[in-house]
Protein backbone atom coordinates (compact mmCIF):
# COMPACT_ATOMS: atom_id res chain seq x y z
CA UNK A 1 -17.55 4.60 4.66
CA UNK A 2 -15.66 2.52 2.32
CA UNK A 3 -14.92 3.40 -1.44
CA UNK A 4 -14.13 1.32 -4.42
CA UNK A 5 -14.00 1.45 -8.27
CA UNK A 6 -15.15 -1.39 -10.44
CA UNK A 7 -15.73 -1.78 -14.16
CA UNK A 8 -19.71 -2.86 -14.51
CA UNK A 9 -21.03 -5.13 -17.28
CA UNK A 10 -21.14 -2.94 -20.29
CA UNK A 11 -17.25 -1.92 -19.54
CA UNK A 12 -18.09 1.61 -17.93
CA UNK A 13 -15.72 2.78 -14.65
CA UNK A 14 -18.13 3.43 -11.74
CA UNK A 15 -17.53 4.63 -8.07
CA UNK A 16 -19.18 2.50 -5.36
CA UNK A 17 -19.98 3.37 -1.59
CA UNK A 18 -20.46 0.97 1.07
CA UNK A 19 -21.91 1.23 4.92
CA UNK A 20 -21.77 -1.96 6.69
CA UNK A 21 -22.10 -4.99 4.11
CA UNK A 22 -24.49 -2.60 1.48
CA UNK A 23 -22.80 -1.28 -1.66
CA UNK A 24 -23.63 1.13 -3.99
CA UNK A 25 -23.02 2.44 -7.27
CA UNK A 26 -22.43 6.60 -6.71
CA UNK A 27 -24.48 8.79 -9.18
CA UNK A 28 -22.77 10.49 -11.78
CA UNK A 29 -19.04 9.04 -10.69
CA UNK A 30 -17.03 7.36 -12.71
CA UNK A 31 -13.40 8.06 -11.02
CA UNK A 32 -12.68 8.69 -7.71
CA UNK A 33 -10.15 11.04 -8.11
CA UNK A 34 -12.69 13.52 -9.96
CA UNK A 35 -14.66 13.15 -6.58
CA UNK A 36 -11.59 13.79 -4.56
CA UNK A 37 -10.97 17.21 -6.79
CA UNK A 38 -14.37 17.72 -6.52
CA UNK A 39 -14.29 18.09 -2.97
CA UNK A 40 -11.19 19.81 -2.69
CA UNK A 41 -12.64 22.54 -5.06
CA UNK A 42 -15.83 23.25 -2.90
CA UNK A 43 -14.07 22.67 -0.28
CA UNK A 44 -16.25 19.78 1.36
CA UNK A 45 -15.14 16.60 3.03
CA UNK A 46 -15.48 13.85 0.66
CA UNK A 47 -18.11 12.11 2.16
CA UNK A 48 -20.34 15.25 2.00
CA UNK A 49 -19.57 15.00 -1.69
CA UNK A 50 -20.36 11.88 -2.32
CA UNK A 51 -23.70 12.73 -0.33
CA UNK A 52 -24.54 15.16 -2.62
CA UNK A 53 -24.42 13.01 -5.66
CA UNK A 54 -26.11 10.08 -4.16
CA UNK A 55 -26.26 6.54 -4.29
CA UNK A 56 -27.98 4.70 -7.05
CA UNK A 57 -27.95 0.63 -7.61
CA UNK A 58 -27.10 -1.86 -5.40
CA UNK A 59 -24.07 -3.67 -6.24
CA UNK A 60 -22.44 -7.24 -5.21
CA UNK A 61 -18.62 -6.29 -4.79
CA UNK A 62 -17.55 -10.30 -3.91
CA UNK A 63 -19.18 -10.69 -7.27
CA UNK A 64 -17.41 -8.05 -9.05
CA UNK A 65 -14.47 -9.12 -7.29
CA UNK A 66 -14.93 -12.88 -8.52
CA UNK A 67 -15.35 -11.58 -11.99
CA UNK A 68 -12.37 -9.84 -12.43
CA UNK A 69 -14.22 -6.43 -11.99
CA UNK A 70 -12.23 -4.32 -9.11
CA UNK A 71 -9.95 -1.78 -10.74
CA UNK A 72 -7.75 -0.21 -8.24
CA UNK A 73 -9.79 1.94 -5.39
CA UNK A 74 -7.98 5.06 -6.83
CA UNK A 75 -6.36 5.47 -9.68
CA UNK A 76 -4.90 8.38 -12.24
CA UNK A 77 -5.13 8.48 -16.24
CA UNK A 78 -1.67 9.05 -16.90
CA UNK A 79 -0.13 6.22 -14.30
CA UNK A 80 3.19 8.74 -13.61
CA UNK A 81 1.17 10.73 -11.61
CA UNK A 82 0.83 7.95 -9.08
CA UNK A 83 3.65 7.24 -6.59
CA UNK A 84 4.23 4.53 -5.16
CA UNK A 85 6.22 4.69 -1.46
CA UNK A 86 6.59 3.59 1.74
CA UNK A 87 8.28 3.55 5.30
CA UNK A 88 10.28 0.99 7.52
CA UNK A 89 10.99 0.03 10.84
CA UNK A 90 7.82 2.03 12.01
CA UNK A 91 5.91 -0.78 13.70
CA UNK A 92 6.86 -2.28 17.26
CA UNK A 93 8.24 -5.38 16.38
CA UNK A 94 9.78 -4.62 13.00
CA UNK A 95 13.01 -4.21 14.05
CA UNK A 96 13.75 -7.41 15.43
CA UNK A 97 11.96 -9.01 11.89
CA UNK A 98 14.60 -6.77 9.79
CA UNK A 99 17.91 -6.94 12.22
CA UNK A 100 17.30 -11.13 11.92
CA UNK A 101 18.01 -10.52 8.14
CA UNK A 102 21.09 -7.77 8.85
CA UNK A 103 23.15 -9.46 11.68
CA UNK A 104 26.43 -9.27 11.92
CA UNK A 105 28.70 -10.73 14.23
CA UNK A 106 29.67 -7.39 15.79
CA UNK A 107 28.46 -6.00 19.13
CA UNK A 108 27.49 -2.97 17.51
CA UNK A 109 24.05 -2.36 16.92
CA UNK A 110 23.21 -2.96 13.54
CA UNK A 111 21.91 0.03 11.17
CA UNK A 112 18.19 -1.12 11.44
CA UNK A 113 17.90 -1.21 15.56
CA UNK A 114 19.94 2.65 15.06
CA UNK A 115 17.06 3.72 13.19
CA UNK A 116 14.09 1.77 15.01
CA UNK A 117 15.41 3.19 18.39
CA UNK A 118 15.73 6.80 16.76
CA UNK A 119 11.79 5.99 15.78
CA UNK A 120 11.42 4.69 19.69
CA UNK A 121 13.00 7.74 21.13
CA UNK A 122 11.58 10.78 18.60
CA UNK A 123 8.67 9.24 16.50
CA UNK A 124 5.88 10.41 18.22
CA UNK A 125 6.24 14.12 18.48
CA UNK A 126 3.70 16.73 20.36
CA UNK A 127 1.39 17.86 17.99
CA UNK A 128 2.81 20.16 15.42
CA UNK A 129 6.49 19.18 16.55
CA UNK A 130 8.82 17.51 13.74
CA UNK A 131 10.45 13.98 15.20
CA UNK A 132 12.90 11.84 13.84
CA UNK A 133 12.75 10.76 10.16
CA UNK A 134 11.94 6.96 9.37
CA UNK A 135 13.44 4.70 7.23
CA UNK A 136 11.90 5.74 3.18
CA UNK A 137 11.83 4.00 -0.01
CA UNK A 138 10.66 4.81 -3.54
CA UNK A 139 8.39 1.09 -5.02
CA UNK A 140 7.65 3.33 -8.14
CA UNK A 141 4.81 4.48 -10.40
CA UNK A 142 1.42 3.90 -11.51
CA UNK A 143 2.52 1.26 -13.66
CA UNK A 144 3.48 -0.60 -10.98
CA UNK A 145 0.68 -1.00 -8.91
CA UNK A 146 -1.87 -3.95 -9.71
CA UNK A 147 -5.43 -3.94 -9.00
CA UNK A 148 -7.19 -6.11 -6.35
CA UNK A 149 -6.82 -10.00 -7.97
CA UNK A 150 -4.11 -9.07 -11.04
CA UNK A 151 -0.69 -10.92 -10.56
CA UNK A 152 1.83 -9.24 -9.16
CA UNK A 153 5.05 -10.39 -11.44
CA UNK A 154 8.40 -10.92 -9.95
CA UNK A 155 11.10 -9.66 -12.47
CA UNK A 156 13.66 -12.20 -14.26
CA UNK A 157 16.25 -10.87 -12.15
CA UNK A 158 14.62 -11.06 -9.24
CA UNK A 159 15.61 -13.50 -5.82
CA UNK A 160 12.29 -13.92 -4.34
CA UNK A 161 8.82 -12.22 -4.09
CA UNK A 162 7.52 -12.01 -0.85
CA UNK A 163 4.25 -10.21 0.57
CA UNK A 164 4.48 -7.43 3.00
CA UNK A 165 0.92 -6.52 4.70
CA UNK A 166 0.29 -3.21 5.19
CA UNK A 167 -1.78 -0.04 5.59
CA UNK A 168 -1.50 2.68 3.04
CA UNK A 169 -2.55 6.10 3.25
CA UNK A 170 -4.11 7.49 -0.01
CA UNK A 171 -3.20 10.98 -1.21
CA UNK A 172 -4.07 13.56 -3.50
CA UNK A 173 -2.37 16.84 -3.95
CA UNK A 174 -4.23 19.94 -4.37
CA UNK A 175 -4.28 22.87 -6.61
CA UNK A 176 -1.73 24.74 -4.56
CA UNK A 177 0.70 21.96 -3.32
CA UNK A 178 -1.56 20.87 0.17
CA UNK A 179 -1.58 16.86 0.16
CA UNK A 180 -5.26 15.90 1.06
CA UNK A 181 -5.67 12.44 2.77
CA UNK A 182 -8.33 10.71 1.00
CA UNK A 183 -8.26 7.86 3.65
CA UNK A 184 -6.46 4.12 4.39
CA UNK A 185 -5.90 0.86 2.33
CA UNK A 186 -4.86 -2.46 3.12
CA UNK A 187 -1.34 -2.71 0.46
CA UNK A 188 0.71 -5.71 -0.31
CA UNK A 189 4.40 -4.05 -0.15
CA UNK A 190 5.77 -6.83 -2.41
CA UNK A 191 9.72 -6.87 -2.00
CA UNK A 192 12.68 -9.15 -2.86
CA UNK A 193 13.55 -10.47 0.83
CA UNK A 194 16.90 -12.36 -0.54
CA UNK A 195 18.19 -9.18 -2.37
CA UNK A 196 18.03 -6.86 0.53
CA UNK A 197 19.59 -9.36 3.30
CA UNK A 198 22.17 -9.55 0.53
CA UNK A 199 23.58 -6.13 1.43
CA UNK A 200 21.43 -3.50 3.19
CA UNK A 201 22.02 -0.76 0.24
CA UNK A 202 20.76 -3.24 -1.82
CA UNK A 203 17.60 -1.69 -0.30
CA UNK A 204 16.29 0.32 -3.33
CA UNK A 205 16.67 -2.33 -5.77
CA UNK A 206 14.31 -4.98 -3.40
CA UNK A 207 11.34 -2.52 -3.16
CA UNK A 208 11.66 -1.96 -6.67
CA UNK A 209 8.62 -4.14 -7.50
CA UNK A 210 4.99 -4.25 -8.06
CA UNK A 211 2.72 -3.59 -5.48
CA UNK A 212 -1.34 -3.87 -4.73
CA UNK A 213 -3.69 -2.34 -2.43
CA UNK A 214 -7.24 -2.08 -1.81
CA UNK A 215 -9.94 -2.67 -2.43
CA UNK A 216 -11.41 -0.53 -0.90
CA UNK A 217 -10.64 2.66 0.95
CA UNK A 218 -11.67 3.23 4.29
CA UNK A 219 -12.78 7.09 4.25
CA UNK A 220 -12.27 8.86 7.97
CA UNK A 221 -9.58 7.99 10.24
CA UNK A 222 -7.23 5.28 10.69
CA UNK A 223 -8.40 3.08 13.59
CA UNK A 224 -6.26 3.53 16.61
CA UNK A 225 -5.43 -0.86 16.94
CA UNK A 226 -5.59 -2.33 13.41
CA UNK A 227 -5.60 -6.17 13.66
CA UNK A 228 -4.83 -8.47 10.21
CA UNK A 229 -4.38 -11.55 8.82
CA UNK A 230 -1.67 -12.51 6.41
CA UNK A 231 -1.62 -15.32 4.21
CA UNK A 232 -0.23 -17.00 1.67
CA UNK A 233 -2.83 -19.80 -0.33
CA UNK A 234 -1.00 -22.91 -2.38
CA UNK A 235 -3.27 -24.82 -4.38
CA UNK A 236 -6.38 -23.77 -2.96
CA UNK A 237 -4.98 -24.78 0.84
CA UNK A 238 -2.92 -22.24 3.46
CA UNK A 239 0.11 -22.75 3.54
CA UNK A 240 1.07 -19.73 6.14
CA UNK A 241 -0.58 -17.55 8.06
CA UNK A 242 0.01 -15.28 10.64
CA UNK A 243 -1.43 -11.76 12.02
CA UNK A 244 -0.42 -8.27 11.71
CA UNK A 245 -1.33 -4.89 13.40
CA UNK A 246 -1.14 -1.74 12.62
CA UNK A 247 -2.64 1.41 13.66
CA UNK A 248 -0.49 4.33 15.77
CA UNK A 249 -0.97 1.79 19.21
CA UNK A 250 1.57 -0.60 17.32
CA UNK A 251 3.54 1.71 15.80
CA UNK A 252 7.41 3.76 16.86
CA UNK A 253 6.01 7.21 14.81
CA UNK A 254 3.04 9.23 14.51
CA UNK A 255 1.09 8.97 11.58
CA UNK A 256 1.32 12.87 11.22
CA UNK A 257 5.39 12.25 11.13
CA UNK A 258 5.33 9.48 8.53
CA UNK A 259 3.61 12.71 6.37
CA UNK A 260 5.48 15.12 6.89
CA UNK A 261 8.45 14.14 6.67
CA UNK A 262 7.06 12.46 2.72
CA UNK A 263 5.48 15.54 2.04
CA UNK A 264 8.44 18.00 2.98
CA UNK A 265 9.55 17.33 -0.21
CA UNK A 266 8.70 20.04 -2.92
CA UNK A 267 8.74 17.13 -5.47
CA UNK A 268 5.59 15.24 -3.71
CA UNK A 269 3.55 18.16 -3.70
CA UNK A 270 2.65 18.38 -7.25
CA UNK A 271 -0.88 19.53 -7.79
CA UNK A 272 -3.20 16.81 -8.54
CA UNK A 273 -1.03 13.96 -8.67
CA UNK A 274 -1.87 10.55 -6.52
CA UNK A 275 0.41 9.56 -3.63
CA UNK A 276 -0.13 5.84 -1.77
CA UNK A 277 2.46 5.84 1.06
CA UNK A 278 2.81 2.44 3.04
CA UNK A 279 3.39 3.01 6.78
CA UNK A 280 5.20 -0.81 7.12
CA UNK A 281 4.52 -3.80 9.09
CA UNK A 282 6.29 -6.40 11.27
CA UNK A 283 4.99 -9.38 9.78
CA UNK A 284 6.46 -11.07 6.79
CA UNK A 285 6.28 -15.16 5.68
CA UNK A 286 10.04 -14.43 4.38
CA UNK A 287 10.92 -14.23 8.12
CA UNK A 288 9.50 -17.61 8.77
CA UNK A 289 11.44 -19.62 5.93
CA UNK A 290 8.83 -19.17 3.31
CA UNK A 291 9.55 -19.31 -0.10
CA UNK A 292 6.52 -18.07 -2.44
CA UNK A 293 6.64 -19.85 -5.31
CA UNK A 294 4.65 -19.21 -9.09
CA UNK A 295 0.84 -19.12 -8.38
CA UNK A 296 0.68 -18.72 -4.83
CA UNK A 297 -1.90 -16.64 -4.00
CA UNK A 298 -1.45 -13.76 -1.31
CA UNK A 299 -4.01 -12.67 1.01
CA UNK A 300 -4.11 -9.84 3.59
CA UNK A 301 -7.26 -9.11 5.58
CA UNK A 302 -8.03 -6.62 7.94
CA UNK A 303 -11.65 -5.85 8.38
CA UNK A 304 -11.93 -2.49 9.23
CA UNK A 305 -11.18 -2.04 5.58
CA UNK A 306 -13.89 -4.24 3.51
CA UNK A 307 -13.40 -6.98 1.53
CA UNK A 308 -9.14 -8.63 1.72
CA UNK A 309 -6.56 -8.67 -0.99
CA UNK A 310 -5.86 -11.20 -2.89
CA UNK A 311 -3.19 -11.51 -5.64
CA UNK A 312 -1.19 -14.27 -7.02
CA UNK A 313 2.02 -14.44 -7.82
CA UNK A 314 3.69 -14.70 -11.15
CA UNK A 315 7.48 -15.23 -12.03
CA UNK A 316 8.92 -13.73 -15.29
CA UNK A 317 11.39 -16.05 -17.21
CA UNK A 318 15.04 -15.56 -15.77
CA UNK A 319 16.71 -13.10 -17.79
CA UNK A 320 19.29 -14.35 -19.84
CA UNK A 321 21.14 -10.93 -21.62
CA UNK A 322 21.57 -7.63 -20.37
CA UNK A 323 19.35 -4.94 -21.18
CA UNK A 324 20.77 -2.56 -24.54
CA UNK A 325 20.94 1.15 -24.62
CA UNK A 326 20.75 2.20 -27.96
CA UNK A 327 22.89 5.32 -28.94
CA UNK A 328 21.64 8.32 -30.72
């Protein structure tokens, strides 16, 4: 099953289900994250909760979606409660992508293959065993994420903007600190390529940017072998493409070690906010001497998870003072 929220004509927020290429509007729902604490309170998957409200009207989501209709597939009223995160050098592949970016001229193995071949060697743990810890980054808050179609808006002070396909796992923490995996996403990790091949801890600063997934969640388990398509769209013609996989048969780490070693942390276990968590990629148009440019228009598509993501890309005016601190 495949979940989505859209506004409908007279501006009210409704919950829609979807089985195969059918999509409905879910009775009595108008936020997915009331359904997913609805479940968690009668303790119920979420599909049997959904099942017990029902579905009501059909509903054309590539309409909605032409009409500027798709909110975000999950979402929280006050936007701090979401957080926005992700992991690197998880995906066979990615290593080589990032180390082309990090070289140096030494024979030393640069920091990225250390921590890809840490991932290679103690990723995958037995069940219930803790492996190796992967790569983590902070993209921020609510705020920051844009739904399905909205711009995603490069900074001033940014270098570049540059799409990142990926799948996200969607999270909501219960009453007593247990995260709760509502299910998968495709994401668009947007990052600032030239900033982090600037200086690796320059890091932080190139993930701190907006971000987009959806739009819809895929309910159930992540497919084993996730295949994608990436592209990037310039005046209505494609300009680059190329594919991506996912899935644990592609990836260095478990998907159970990705969590856990996001949700060991006492501070992302706080009842009843939202968590997305990307799991990373390999593929990137950055890597191939692309240079996204105002009003390109990003696409990732991966059809286990409905309908692709599209959002185009807007540059802010360059800054041109620095930002005041006022003093109290």
């Amino acid at each position: 099953m495949l979940v989505s929220q859209v506004i409908l004509a007279n501006d009210v927020n409704a919950v829609v289900a979807r089985q195969g290429s059918e999509a409905f509007i879910i009775n009595d729902a108008t936020s997915l994250l009331d359904l997913v604490n609805e479940a968690i309170s009668r303790k119920v998957s979420l599909s049997a909760c959904i099942a017990t409200h029902g579905l009501g009207a059909p509903i054309d989501l590539e309409r909605c979606y032409q009409d500027g209709n798709l909110r975000l597939p999950i979402s929280h009223p006050d936007p701090a409660h979401m957080h926005l995160t992700g992991t690197g050098l998880t995906h066979l592949g990615s290593a080589s992508t990032r180390d082309a970016m990090h070289s140096t001229s030494d024979a030393d193995l640069t920091d990225t293959m250390k921590i890809f071949q840490m991932g290679l060697a103690d990723g995958r743990p037995e069940d219930g065993k803790i492996g190796v810890q992967p790569e983590w980054f902070y993209k921020g808050n609510g705020t920051m994420a844009a739904a399905p179609g909205a711009p995603l808006l490069s900074p001033g002070f940014a270098k570049d903007g540059g799409e990142e396909p990926e799948i996200a796992g969607i999270y909501v923490i219960g009453p007593d600190g247990t995260p709760f995996r509502v299910g998968f996403a495709v994401a668009n990790e947007f990052s600032d390529h030239v900033t982090e091949r600037e200086n690796y801890l320059f890091l932080a600063h190139s993930k701190l940017r907006p971000c987009s997934f959806g739009p819809e969640i895929l309910i159930g388990a992540l497919p084993d072998d996730v295949h994608g398509m990436s592209r990037i769209i310039r005046d209505g013609e494609i300009l680059w493409e190329k594919p991506f996989l996912s899935g644990e048969a592609n990836m260095s780490h478990t998907l159970a070690n990705l969590e856990h070693h996001h949700f060991k942390y006492d501070v992302f276990r706080q009842p009843g906010d939202i968590h997305v968590h990307m799991f990373g990629t390999a593929t990137l148009s950055f890597a191939d001497g692309i240079q996204a440019q105002d009003g390109d228009v990003f696409e990732i598509d991966a059809p286990d998870f409905g309908l692709p993501l599209r959002n185009p890309l807007r540059q802010a005016a360059p800054e041109t003072a620095a930002t005041q601190v006022q003093i109290l």
